[in-house]
N, C-alpha and C. Protein backbone atom coordinates (compact mmCIF):
# COMPACT_ATOMS: atom_id res chain seq x y z
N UNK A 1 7.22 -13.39 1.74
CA UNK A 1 7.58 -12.02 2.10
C UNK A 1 8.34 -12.02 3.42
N UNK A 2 8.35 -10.98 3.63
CA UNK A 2 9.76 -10.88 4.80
C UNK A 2 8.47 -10.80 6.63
N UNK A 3 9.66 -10.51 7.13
CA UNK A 3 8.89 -10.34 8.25
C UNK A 3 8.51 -8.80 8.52
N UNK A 4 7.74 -8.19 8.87
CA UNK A 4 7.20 -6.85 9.26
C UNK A 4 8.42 -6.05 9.51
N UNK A 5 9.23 -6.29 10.15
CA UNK A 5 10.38 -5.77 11.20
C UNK A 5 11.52 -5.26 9.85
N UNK A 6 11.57 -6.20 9.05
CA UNK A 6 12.56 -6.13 7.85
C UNK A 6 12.14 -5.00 7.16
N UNK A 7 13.09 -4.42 6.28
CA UNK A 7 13.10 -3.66 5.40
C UNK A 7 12.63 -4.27 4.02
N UNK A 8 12.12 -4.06 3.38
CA UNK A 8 11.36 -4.78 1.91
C UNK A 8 11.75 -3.34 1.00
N UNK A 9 12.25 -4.10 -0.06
CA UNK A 9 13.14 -3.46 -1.17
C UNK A 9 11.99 -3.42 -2.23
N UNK A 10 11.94 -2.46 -3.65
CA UNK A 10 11.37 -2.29 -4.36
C UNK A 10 11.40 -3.18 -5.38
N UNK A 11 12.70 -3.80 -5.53
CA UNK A 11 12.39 -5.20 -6.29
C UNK A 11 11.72 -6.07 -5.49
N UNK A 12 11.17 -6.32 -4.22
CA UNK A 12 10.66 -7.33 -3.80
C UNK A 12 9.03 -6.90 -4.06
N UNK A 13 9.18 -5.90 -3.65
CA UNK A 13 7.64 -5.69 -4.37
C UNK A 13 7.05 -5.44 -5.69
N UNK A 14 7.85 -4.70 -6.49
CA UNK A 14 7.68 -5.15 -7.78
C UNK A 14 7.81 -6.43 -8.41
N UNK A 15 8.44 -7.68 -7.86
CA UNK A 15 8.43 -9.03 -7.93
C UNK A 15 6.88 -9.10 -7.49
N UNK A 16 6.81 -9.14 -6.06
CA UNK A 16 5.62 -9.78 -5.83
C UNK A 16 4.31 -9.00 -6.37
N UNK A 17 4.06 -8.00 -6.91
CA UNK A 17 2.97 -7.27 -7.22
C UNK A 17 2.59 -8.06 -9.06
N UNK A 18 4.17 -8.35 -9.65
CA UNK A 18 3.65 -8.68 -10.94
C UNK A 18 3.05 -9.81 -10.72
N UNK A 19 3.36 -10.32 -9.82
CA UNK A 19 3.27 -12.17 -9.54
C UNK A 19 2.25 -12.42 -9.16
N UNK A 20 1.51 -11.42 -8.27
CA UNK A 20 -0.08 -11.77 -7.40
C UNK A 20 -1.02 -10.79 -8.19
N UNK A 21 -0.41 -9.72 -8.67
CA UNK A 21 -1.55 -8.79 -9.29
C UNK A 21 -1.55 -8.36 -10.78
N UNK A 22 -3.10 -8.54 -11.57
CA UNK A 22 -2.46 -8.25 -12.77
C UNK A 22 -2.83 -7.05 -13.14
N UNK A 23 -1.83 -6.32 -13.85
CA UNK A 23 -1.63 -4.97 -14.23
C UNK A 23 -1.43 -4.88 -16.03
N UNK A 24 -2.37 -3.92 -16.52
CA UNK A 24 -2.21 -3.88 -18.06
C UNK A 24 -1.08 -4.13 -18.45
N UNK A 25 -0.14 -3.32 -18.04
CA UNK A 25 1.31 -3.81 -18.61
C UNK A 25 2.24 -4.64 -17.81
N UNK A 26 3.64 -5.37 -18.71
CA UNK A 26 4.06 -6.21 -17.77
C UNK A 26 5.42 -5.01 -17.29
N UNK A 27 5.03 -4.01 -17.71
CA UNK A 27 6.01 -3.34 -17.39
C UNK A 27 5.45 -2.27 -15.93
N UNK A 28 6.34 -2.90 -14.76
CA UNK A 28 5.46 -2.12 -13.38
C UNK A 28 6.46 -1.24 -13.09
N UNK A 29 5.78 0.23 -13.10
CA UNK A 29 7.08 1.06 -12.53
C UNK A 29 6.63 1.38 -10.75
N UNK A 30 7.27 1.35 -9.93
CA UNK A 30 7.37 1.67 -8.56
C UNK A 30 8.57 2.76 -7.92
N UNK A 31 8.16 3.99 -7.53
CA UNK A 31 8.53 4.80 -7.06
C UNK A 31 8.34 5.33 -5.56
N UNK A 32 9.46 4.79 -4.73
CA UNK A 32 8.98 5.37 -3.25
C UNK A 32 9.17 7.15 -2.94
N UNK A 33 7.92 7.27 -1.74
CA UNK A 33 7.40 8.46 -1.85
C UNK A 33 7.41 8.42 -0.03
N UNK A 34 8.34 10.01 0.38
CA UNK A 34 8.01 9.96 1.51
C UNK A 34 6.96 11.00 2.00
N UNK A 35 5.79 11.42 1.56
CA UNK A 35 5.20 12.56 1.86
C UNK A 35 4.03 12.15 2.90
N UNK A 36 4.10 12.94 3.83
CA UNK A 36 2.54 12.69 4.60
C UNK A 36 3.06 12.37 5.98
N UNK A 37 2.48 12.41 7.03
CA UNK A 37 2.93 11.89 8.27
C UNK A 37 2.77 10.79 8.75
N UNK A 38 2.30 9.69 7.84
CA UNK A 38 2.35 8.36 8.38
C UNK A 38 3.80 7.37 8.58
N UNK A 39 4.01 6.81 9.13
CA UNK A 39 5.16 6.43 9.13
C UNK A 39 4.94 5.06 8.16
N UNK A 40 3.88 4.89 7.42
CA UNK A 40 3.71 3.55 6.23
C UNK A 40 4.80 3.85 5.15
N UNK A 41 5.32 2.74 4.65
CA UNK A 41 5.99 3.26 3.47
C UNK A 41 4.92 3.12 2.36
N UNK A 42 5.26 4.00 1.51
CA UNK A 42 4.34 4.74 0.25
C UNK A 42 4.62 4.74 -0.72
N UNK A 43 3.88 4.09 -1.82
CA UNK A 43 4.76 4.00 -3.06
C UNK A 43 3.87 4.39 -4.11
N UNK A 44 4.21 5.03 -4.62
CA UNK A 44 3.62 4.72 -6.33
C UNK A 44 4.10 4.20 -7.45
N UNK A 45 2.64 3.28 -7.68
CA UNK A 45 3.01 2.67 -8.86
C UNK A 45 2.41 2.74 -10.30
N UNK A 46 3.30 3.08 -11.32
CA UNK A 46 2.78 3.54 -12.89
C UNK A 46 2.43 4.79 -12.29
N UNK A 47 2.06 5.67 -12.06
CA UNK A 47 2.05 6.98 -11.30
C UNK A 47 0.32 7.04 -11.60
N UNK A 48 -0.04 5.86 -11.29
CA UNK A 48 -1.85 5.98 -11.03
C UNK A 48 -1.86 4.98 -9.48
N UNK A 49 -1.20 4.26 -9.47
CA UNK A 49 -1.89 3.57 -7.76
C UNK A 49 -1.20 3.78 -6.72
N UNK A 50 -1.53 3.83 -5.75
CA UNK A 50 -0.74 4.73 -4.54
C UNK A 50 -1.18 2.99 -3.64
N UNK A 51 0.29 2.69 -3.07
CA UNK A 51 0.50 1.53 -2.00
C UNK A 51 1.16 2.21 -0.93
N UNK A 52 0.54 1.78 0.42
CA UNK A 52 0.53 1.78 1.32
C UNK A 52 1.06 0.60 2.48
N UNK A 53 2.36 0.22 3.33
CA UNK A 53 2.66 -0.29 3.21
C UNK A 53 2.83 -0.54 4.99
N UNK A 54 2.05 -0.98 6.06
CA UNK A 54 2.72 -1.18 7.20
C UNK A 54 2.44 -2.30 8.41
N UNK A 55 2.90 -2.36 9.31
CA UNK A 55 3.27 -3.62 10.22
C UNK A 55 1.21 -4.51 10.15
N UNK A 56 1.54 -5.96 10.23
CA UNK A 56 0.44 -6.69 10.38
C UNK A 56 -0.08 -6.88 11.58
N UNK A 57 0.81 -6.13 12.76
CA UNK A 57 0.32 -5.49 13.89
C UNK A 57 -0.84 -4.79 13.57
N UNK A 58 -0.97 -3.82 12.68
CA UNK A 58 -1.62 -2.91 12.76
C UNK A 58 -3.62 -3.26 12.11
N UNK A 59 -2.90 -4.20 11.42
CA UNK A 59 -4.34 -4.68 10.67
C UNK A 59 -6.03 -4.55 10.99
N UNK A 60 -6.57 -4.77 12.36
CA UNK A 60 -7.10 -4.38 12.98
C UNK A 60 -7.53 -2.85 13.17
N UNK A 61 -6.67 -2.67 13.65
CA UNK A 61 -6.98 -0.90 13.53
C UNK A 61 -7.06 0.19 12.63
N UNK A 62 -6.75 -0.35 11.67
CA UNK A 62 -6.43 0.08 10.27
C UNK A 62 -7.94 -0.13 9.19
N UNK A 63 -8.43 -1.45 9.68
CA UNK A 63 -9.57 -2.40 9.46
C UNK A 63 -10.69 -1.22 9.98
N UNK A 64 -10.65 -1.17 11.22
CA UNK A 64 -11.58 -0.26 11.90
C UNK A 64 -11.23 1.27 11.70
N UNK A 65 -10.17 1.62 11.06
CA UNK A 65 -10.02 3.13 10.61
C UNK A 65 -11.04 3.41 9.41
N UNK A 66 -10.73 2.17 8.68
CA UNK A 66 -11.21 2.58 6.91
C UNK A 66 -12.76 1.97 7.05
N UNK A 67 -13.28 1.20 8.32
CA UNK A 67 -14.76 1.24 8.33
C UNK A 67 -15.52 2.99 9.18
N UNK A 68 -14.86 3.90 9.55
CA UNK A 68 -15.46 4.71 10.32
C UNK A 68 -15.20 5.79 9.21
N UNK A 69 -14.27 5.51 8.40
CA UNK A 69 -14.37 6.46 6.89
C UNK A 69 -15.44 6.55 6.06
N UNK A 70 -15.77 5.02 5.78
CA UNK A 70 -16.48 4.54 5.06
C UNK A 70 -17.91 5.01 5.21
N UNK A 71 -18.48 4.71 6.52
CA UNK A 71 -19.48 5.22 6.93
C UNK A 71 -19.81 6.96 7.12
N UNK A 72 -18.51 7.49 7.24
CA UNK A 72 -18.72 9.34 7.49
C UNK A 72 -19.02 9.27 5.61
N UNK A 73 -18.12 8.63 5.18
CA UNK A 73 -18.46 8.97 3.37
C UNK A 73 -19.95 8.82 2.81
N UNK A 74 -20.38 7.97 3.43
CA UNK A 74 -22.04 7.76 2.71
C UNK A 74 -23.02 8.31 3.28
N UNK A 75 -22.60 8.84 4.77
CA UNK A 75 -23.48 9.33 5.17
C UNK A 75 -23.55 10.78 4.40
N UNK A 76 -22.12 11.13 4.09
CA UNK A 76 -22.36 13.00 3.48
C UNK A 76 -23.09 13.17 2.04
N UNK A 77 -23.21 12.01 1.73
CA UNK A 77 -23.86 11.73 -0.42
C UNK A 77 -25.30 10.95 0.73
């Protein structure tokens, strides 16, 4: 894959998504989506999985975003 900084094209990810992930069909549709205020790029794919897409800078914090979710979620059930 490219470096963070680069722009990554929808054939590169539809390449690499058939290649690392398997999906019922071999047919992957990917549609970019700019809605929301994150500056991640956003895609949907087959119009059931929503990808999320940004710097490996961020990993960490992102890591510790979706654990302080996680925990408000189980605590409300």
């Amino acid at each position: 894959m490219k470096s963070s900084k680069e722009s990554i094209s929808l054939e590169d990810i539809q390449r690499f998504l058939q290649k690392e992930i398997s999906f019922e069909s071999d047919s992957l549709s990917i549609k970019q989506i700019h809605k929301g205020f994150s500056k991640d790029q956003k895609y949907i794919m087959d119009d059931r999985y929503l990808l999320r897409m940004f710097s490996s800078d961020e990993v960490v914090q992102r890591q510790q975003e979706v654990d302080r979710h996680s925990h408000t979620v189980s605590a409300v059930f």
